[in-house]
Protein backbone atom coordinates (compact mmCIF):
# COMPACT_ATOMS: atom_id res chain seq x y z
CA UNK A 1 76.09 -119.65 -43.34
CA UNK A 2 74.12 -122.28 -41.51
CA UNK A 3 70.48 -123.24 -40.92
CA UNK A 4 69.60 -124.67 -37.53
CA UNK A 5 67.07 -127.32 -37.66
CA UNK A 6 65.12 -128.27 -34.23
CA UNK A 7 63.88 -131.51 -33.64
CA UNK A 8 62.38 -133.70 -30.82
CA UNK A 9 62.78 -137.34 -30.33
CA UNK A 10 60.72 -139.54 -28.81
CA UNK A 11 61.24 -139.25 -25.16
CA UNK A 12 60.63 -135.15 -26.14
CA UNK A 13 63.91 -134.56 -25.72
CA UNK A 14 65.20 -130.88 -27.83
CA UNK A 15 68.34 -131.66 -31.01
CA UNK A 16 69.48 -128.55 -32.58
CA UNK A 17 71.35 -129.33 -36.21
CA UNK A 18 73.13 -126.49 -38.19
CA UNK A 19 73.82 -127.33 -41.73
CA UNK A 20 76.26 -125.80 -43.15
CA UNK A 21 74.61 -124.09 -46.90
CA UNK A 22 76.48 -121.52 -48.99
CA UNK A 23 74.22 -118.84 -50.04
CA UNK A 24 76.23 -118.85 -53.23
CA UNK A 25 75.22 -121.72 -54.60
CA UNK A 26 71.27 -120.94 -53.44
CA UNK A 27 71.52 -117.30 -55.48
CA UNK A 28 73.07 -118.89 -58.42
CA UNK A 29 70.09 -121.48 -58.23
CA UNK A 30 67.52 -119.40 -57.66
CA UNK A 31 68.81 -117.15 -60.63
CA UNK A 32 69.09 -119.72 -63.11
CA UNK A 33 65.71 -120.46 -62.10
CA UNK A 34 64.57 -117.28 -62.73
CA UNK A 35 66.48 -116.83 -66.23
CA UNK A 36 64.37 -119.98 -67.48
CA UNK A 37 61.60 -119.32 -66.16
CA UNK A 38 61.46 -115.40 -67.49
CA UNK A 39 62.45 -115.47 -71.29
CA UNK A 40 61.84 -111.97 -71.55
CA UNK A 41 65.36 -109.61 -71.86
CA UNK A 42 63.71 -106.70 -69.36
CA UNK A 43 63.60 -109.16 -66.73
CA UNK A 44 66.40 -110.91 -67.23
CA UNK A 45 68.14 -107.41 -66.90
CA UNK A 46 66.23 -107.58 -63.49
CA UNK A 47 66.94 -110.55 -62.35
CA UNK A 48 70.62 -109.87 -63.09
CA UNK A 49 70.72 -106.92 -61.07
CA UNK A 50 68.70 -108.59 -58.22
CA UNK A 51 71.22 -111.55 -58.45
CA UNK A 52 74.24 -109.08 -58.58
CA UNK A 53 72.93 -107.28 -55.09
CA UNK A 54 72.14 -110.43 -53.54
CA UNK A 55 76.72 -111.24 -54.37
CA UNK A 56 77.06 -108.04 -52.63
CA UNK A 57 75.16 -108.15 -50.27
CA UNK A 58 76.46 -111.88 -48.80
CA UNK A 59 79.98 -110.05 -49.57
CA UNK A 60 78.73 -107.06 -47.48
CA UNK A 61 77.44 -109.39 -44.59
CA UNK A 62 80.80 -110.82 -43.68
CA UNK A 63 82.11 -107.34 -42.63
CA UNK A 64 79.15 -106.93 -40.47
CA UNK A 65 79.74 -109.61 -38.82
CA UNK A 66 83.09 -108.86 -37.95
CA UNK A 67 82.06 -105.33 -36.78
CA UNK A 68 82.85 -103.84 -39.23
CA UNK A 69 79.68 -101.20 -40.24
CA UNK A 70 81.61 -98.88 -42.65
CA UNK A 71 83.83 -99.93 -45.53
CA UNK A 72 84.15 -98.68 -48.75
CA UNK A 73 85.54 -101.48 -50.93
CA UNK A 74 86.67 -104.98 -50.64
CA UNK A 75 90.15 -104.34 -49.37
CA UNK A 76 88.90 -105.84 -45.59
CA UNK A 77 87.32 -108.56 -47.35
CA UNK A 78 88.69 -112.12 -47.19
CA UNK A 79 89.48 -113.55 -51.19
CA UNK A 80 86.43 -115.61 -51.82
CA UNK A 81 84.04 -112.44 -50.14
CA UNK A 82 86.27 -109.65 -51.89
CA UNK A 83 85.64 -111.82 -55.64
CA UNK A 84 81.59 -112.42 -55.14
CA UNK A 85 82.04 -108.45 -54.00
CA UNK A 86 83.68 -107.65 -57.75
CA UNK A 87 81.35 -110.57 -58.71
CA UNK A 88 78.18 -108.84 -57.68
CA UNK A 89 78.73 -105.00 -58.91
CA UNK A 90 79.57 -107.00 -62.06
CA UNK A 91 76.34 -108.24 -62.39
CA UNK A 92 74.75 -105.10 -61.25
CA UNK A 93 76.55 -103.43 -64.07
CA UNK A 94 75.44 -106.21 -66.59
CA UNK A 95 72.13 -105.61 -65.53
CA UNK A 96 71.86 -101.81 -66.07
CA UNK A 97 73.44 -102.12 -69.43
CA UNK A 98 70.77 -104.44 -70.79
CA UNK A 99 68.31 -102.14 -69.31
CA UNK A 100 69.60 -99.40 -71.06
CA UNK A 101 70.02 -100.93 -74.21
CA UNK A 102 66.88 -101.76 -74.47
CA UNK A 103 65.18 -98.44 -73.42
CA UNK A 104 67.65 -97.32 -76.50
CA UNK A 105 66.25 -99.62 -78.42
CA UNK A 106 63.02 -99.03 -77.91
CA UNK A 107 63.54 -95.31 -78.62
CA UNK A 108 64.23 -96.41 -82.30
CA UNK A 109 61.71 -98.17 -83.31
C-alpha cells in the first residue's frame, strides 16, 4: 500500500512521491491506541472486532486487486494475506466472545 504525496518546487514544477506504508502496522497502532485509551471491556470487545475486520478486510483487498471479486477462503491468498485473513476472523471471534460473556454476565447479577 502506498500514499502519493504531491509537491511543487520552486520553479512550480509538479513531484509525485509514493511511500510505501503497511496498513498492518497502522491497524495495530491505531488499535493499541484505542485499547488504552478505552479501559472499558464492552469496547474493547469492539474495538477488537473493528480491528479484526479491518485484518480482513486488507486480506480481502489483495484479491480485488487481482480481479478476483468472489472467493470464499484464503486458499488464493498469498502467505502473509492468507495469515492476517486467519488473523482477522480471529479477532472477530475474540471480539464476539467478550461480548457475549459479558451480556452473560450481566444476566447474573
Amino acid at each position: 500500500m502506498s500514499w502519493w504525496i504531491k509537491r511543487k518546487d520552486e520553479q512550480g514544477k509538479t513531484h509525485l512521491w509514493a511511500v510505501d506504508v503497511d496498513p498492518l502496522l497502522f491497524m495495530m497502532l491505531l488499535s493499541l491506541l484505542l485499547a488504552f485509551i478505552i479501559p472499558s471491556f464492552s469496547r474493547v470487545s469492539t474495538v477488537l472486532m473493528f480491528s479484526g475486520f479491518l485484518c480482513f478486510l486488507i486480506a480481502k483487498v489483495s484479491l480485488f486487486r487481482e480481479g478476483v471479486w468472489i472467493s470464499w477462503g484464503s486458499s488464493r491468498m498469498g502467505k502473509g494475506h492468507t495469515i492476517l485473513y486467519r488473523v482477522g476472523y480471529g479477532l472477530m471471534l475474540a471480539g464476539i466472545f467478550l461480548r457475549l460473556l459479558l451480556y452473560v454476565l450481566s444476566l447474573v447479577k
